[in-house]
C-alpha atoms as a PDB file:
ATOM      1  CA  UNK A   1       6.954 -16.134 -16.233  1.00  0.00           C
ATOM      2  CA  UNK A   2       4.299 -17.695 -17.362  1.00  0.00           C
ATOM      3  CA  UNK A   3       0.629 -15.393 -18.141  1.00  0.00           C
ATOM      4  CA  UNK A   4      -2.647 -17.203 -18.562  1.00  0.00           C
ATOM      5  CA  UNK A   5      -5.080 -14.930 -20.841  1.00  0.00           C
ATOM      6  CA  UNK A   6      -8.694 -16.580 -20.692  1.00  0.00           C
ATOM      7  CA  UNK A   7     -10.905 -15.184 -23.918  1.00  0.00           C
ATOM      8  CA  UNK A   8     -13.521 -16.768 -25.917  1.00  0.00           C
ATOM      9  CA  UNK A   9     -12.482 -14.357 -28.393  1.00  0.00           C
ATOM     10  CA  UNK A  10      -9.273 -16.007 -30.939  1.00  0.00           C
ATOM     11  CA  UNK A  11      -8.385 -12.316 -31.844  1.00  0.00           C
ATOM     12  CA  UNK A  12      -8.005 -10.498 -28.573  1.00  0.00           C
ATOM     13  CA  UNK A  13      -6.245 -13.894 -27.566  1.00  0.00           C
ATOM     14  CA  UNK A  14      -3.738 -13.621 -30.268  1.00  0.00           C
ATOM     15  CA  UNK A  15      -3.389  -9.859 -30.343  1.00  0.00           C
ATOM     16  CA  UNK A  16      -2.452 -10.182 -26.251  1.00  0.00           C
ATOM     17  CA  UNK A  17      -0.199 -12.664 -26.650  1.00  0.00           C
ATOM     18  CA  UNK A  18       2.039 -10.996 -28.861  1.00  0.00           C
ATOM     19  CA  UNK A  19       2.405  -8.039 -27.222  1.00  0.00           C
ATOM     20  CA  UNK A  20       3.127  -9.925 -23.899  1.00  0.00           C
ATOM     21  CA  UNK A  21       5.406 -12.293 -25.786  1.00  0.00           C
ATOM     22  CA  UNK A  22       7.259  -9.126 -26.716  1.00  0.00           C
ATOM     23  CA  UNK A  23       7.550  -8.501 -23.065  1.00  0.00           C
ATOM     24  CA  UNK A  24       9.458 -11.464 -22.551  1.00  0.00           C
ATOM     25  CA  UNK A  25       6.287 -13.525 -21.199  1.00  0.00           C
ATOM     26  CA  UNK A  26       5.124 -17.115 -21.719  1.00  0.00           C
ATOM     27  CA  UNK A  27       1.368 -16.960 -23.382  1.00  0.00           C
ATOM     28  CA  UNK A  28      -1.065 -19.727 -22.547  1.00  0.00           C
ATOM     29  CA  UNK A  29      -4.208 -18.942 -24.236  1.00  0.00           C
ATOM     30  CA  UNK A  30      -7.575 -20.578 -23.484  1.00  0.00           C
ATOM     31  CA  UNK A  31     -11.399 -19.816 -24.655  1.00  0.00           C
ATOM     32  CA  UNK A  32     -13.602 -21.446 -21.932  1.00  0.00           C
ATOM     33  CA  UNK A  33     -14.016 -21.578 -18.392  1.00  0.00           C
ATOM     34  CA  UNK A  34     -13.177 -25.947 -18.156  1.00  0.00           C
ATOM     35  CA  UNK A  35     -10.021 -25.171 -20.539  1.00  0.00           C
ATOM     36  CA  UNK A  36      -8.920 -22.144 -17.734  1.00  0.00           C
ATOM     37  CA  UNK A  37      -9.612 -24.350 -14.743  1.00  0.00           C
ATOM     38  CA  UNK A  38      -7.542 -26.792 -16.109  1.00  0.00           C
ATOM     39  CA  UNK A  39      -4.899 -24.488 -17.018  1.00  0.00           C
ATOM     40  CA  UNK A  40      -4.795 -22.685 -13.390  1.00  0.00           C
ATOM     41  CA  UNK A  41      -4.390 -26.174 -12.138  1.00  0.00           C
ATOM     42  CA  UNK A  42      -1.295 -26.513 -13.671  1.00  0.00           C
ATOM     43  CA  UNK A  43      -2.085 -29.100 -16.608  1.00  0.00           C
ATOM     44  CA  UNK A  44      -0.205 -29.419 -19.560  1.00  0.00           C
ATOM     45  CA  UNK A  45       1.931 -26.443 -18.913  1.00  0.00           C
ATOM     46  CA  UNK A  46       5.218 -25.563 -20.464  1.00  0.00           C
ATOM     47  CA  UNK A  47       6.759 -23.759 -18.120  1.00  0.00           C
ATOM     48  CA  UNK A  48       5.438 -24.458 -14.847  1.00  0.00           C
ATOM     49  CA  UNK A  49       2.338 -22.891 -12.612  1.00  0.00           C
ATOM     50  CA  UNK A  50       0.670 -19.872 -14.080  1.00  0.00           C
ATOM     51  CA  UNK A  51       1.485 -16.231 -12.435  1.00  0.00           C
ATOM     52  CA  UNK A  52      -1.163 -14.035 -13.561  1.00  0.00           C
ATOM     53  CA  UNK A  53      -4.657 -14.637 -14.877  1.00  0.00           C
ATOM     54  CA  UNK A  54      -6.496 -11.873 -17.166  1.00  0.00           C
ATOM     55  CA  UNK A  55      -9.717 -13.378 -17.299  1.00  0.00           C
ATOM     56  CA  UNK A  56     -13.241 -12.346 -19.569  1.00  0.00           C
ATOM     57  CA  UNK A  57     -15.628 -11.542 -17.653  1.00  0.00           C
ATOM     58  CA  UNK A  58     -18.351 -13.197 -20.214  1.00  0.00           C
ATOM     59  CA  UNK A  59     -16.536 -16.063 -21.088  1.00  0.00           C
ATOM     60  CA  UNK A  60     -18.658 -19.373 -21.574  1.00  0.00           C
ATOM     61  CA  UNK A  61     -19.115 -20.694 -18.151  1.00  0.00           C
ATOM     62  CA  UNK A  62     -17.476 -20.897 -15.575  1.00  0.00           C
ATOM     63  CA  UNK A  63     -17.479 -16.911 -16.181  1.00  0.00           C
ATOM     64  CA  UNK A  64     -14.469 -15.091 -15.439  1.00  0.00           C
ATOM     65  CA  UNK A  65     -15.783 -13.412 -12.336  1.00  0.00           C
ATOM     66  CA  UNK A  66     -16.892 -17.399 -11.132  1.00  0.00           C
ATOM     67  CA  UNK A  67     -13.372 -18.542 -12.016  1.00  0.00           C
ATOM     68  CA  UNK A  68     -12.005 -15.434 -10.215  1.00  0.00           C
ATOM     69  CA  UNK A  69     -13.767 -16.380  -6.980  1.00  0.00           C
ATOM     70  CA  UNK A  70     -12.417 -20.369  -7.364  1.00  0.00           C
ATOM     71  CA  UNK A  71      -9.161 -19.047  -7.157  1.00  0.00           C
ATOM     72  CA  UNK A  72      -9.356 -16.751  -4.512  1.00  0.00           C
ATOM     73  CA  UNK A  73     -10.843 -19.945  -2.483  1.00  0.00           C
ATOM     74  CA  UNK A  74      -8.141 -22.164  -3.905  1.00  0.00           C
ATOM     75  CA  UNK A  75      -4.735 -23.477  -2.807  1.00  0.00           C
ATOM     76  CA  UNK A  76      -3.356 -20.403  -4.425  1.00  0.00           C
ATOM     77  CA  UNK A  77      -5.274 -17.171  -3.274  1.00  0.00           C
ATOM     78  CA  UNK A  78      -3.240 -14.555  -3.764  1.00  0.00           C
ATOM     79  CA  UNK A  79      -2.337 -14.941  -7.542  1.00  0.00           C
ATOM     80  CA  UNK A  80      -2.683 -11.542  -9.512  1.00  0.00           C
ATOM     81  CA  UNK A  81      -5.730 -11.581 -11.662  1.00  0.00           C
ATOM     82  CA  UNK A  82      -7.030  -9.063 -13.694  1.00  0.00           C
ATOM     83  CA  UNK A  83     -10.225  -9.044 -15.753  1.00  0.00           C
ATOM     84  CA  UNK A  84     -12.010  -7.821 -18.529  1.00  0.00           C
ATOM     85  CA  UNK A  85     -14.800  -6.200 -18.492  1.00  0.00           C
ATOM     86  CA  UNK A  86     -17.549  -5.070 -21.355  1.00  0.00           C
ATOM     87  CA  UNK A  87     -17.203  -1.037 -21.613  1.00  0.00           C
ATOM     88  CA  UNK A  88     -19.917   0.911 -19.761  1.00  0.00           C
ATOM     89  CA  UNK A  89     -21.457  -2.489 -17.238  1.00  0.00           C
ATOM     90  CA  UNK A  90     -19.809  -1.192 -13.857  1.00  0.00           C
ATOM     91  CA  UNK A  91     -21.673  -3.854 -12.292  1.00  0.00           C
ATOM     92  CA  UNK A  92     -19.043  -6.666 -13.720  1.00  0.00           C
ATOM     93  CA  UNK A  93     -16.440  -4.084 -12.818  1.00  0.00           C
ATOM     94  CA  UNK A  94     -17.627  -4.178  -9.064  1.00  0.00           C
ATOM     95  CA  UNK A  95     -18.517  -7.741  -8.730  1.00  0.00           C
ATOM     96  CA  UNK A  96     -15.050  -8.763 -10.423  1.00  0.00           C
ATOM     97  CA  UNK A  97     -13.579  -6.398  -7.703  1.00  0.00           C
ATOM     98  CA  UNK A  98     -15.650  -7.784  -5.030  1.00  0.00           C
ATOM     99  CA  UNK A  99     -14.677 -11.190  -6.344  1.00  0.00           C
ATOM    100  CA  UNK A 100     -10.989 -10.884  -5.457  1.00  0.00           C
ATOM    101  CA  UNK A 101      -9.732  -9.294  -8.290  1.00  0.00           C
ATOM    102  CA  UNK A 102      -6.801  -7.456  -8.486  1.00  0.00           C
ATOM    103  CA  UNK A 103      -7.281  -4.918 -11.601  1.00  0.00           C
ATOM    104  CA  UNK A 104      -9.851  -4.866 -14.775  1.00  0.00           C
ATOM    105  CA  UNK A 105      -9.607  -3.480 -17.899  1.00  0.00           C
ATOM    106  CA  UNK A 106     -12.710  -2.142 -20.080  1.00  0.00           C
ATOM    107  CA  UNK A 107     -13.230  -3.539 -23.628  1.00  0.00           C
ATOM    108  CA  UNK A 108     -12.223  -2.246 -26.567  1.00  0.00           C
ATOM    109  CA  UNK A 109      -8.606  -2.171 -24.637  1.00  0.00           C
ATOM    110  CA  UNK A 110      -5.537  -0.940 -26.305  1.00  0.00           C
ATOM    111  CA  UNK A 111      -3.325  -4.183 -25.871  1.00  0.00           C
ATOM    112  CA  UNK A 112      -0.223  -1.984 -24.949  1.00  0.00           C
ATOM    113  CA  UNK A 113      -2.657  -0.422 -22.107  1.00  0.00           C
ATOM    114  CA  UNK A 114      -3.140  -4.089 -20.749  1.00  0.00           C
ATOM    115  CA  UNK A 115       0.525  -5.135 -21.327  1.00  0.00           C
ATOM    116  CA  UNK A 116       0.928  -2.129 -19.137  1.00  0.00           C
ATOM    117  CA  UNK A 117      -1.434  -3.159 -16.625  1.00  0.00           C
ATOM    118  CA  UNK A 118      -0.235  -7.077 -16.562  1.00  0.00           C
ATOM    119  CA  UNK A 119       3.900  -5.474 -15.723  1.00  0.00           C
ATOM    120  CA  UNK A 120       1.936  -2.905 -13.337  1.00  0.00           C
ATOM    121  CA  UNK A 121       0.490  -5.716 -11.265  1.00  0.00           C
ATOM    122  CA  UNK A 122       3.210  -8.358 -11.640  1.00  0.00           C
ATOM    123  CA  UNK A 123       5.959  -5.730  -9.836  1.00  0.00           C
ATOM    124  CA  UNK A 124       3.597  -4.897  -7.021  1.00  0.00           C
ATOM    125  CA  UNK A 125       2.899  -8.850  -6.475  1.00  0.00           C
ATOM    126  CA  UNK A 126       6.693  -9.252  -6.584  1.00  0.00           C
ATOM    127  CA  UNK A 127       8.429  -5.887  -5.517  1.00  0.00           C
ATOM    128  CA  UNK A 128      10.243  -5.815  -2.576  1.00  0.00           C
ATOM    129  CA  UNK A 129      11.068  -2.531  -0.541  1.00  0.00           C
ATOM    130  CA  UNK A 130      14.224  -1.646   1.739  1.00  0.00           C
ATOM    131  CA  UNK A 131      11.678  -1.987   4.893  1.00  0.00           C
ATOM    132  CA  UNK A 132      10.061  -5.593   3.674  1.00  0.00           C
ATOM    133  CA  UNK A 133      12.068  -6.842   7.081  1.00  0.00           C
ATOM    134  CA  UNK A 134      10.080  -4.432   9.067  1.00  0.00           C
ATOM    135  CA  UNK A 135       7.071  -5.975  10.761  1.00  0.00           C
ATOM    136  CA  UNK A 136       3.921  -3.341  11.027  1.00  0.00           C
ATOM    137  CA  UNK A 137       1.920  -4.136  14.095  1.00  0.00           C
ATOM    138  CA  UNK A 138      -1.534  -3.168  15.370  1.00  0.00           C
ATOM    139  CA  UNK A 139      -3.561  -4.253  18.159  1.00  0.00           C
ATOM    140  CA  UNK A 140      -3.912  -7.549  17.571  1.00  0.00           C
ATOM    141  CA  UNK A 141      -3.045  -7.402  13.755  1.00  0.00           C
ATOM    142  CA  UNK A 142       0.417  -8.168  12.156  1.00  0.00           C
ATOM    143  CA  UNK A 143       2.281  -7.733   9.126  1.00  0.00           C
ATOM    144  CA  UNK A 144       5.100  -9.515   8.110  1.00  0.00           C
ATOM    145  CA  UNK A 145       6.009  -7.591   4.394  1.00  0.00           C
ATOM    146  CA  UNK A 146       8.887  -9.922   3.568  1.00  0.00           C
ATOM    147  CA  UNK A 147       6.607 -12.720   3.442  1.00  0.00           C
ATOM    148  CA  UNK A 148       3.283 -10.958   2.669  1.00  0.00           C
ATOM    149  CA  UNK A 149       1.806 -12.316   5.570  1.00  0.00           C
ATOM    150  CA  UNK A 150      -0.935 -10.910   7.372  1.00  0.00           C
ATOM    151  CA  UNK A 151      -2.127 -12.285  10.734  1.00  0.00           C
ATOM    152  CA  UNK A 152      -5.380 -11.114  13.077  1.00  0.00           C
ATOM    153  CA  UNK A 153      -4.934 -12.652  16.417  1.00  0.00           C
ATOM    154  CA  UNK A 154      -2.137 -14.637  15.468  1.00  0.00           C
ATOM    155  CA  UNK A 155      -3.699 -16.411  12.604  1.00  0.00           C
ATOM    156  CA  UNK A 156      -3.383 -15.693   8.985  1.00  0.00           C
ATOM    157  CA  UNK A 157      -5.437 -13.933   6.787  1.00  0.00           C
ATOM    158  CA  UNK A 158      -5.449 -14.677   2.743  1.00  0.00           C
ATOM    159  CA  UNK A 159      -4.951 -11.189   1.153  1.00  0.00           C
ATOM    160  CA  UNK A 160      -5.255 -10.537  -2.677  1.00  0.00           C
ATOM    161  CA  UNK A 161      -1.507  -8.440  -3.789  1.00  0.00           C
ATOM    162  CA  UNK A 162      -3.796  -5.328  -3.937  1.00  0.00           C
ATOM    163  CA  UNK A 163      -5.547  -5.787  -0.631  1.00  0.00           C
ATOM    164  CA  UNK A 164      -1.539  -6.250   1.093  1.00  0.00           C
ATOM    165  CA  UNK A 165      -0.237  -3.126  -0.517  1.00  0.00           C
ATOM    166  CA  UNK A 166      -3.124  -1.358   0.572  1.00  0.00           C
ATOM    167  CA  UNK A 167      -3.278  -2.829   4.000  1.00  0.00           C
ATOM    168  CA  UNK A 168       0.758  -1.876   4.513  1.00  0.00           C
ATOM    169  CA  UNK A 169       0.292   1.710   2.832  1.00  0.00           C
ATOM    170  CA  UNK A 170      -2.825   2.299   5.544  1.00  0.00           C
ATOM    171  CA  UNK A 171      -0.538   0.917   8.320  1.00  0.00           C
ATOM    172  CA  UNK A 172       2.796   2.931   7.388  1.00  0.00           C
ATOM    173  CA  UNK A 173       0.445   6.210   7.367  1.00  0.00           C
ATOM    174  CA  UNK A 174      -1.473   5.970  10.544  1.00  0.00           C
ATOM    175  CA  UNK A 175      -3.972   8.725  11.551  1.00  0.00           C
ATOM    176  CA  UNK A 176      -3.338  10.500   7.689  1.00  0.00           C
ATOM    177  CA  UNK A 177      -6.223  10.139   5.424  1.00  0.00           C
ATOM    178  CA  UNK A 178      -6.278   9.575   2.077  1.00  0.00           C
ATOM    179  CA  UNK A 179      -8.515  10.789  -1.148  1.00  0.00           C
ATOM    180  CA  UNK A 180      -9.555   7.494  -3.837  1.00  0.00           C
ATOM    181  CA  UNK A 181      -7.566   9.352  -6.310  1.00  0.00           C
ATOM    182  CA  UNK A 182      -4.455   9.776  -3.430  1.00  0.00           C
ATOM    183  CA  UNK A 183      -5.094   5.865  -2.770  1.00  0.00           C
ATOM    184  CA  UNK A 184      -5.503   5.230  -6.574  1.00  0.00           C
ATOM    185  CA  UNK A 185      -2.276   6.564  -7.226  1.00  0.00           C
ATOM    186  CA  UNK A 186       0.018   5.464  -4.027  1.00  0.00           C
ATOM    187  CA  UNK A 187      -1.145   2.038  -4.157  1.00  0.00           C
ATOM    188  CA  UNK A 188      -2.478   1.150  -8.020  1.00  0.00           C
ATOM    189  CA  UNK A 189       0.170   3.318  -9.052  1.00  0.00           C
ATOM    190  CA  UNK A 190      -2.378   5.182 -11.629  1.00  0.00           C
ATOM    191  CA  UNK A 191      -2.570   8.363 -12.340  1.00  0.00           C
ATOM    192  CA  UNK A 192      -6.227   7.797 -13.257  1.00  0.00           C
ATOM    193  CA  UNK A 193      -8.916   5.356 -12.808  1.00  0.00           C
ATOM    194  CA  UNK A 194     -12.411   4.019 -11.775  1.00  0.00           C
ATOM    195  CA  UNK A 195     -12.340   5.135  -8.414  1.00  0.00           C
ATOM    196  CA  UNK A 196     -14.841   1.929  -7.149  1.00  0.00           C
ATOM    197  CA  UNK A 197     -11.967   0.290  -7.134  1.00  0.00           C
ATOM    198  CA  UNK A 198     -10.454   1.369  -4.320  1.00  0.00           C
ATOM    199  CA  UNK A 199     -14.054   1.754  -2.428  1.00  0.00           C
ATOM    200  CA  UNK A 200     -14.334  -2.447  -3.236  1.00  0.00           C
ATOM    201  CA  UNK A 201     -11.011  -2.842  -2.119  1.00  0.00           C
ATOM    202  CA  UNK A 202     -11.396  -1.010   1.125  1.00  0.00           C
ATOM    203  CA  UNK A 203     -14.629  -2.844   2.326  1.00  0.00           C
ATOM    204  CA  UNK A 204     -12.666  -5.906   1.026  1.00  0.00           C
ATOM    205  CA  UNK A 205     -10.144  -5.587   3.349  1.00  0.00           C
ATOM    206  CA  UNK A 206     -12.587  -4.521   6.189  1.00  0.00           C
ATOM    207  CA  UNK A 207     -13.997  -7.837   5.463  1.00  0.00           C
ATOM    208  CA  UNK A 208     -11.014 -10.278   5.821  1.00  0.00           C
ATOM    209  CA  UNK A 209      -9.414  -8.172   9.038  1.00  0.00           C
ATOM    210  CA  UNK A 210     -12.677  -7.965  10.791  1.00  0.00           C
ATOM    211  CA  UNK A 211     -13.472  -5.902  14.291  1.00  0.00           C
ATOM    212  CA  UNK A 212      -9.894  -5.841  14.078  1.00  0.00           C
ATOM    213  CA  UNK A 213      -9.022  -3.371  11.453  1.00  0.00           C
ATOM    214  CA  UNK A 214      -9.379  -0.061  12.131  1.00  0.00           C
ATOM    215  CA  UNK A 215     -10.272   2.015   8.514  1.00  0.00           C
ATOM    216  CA  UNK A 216     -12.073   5.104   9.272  1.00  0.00           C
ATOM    217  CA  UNK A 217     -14.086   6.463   6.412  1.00  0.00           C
ATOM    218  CA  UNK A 218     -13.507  10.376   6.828  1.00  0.00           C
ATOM    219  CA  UNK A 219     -16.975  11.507   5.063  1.00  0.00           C
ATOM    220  CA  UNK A 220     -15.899  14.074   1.885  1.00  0.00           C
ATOM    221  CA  UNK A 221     -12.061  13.388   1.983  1.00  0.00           C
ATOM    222  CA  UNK A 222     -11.338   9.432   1.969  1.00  0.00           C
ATOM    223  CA  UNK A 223     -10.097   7.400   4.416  1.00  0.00           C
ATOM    224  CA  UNK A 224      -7.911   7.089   7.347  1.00  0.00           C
ATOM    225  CA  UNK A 225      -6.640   4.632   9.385  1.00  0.00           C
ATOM    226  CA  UNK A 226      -6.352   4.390  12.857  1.00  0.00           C
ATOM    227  CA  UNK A 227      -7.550   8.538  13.395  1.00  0.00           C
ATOM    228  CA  UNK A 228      -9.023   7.548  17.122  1.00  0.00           C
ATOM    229  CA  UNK A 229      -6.067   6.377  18.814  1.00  0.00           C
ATOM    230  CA  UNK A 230      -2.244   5.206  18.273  1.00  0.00           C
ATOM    231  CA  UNK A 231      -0.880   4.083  14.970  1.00  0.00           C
ATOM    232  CA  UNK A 232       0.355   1.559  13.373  1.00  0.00           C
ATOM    233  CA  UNK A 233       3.985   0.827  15.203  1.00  0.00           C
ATOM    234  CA  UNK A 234       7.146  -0.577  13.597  1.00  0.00           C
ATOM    235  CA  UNK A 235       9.114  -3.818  14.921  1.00  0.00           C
END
């Protein structure tokens, strides 16, 4: 599986790499935004199309957060990205989020801590479930978890891997509602966190599903789905 990290910095490239190599990876390593492009596009690579992307944030232009937005507009929407981000400048942190990316991670990093994150984000892009052949339905929106497809009125919508996880945990627990940390931990799978994340993510998804979706925000608890009439119903 091949892992693309983006860094204008030699050392946290080479640092990275090794400790994803030890994961079994493939490393391609890149230090500006026309050397990435290229490299998401598939040129010159060993061992076929890239899977994940951890991009810098303040790499020389494109920026990560502009590259992360390409791809999310791009043939291939729904690769995992994650990005880093400068310690203490939560405004990357939410425009990376509210450019389609999946996870971030705060410099100085321990590498392990991102090796962590990269597996973290790789098994919920590829993990399958024993119900992945149930369809969720809603009103007028569908979701198809064997294929990660989501459709609104019978057309599909492009979801990030985060946005679908969170979509088909809020469908699976109609009417319930949820804390950031609860959601931060069901769906990120962390025990801890910036808790923007999931707010990004949420109005994210509101976003992309439109008048359709129905996520209730339940004022000092977190959100709901669906608490004004029927749930979600199973297929």
């Amino acid at each position: 599986m091949c892992i693309l990290i983006a860094d204008d910095d030699p050392v946290v490239r080479e640092v990275v790499r090794r400790y994803l190599e030890r994961d079994g990876l493939t490393v391609v390593e890149t230090g500006d935004g026309p050397a990435t492009m290229a490299a998401l596009a598939g040129a010159d690579l060993p061992d076929g199309a890239v899977e994940l992307a951890v991009l810098d944030v303040m790499m020389p232009a494109p920026d990560g957060i502009d590259i992360c937005r390409a791809v999310r507009s791009g043939p291939r929407p729904q690769m995992p990205i994650i990005l880093l981000t400068a310690l203490g400048d939560e405004d990357d942190r939410v425009l990376g989020l509210e450019a389609g990316a999946d996870d971030y991670v705060t410099k100085p990093f321990s590498p392990r801590e991102l090796a962590l994150r990269v597996a973290s984000v790789l098994r919920r892009a590829t993990q399958t479930h024993d119900t992945t052949r149930i369809t969720l339905r809603d009103g007028s929106i569908e979701v198809r978890p064997a294929f990660q497809l989501v459709l609104v009125d019978d057309l599909p919508v492009e979801l990030t891997p985060r946005e679908f996880d969170l979509l088909v945990f809020l469908l699976r627990h109609p009417q319930q509602v949820f804390s950031r940390e609860e959601l931060l931990s069901q769906v990120w799978g962390w025990d801890f966190g910036d808790l923007s994340t999931v707010t990004v993510h949420i109005k994210r998804l509101r976003a992309k599903l439109g008048d359709r979706h129905r996520i209730e925000t339940v004022w000092g608890r977190g959100y709901a789905w669906g608490r004004d009439g029927n749930g979600a119903c199973h297929a």
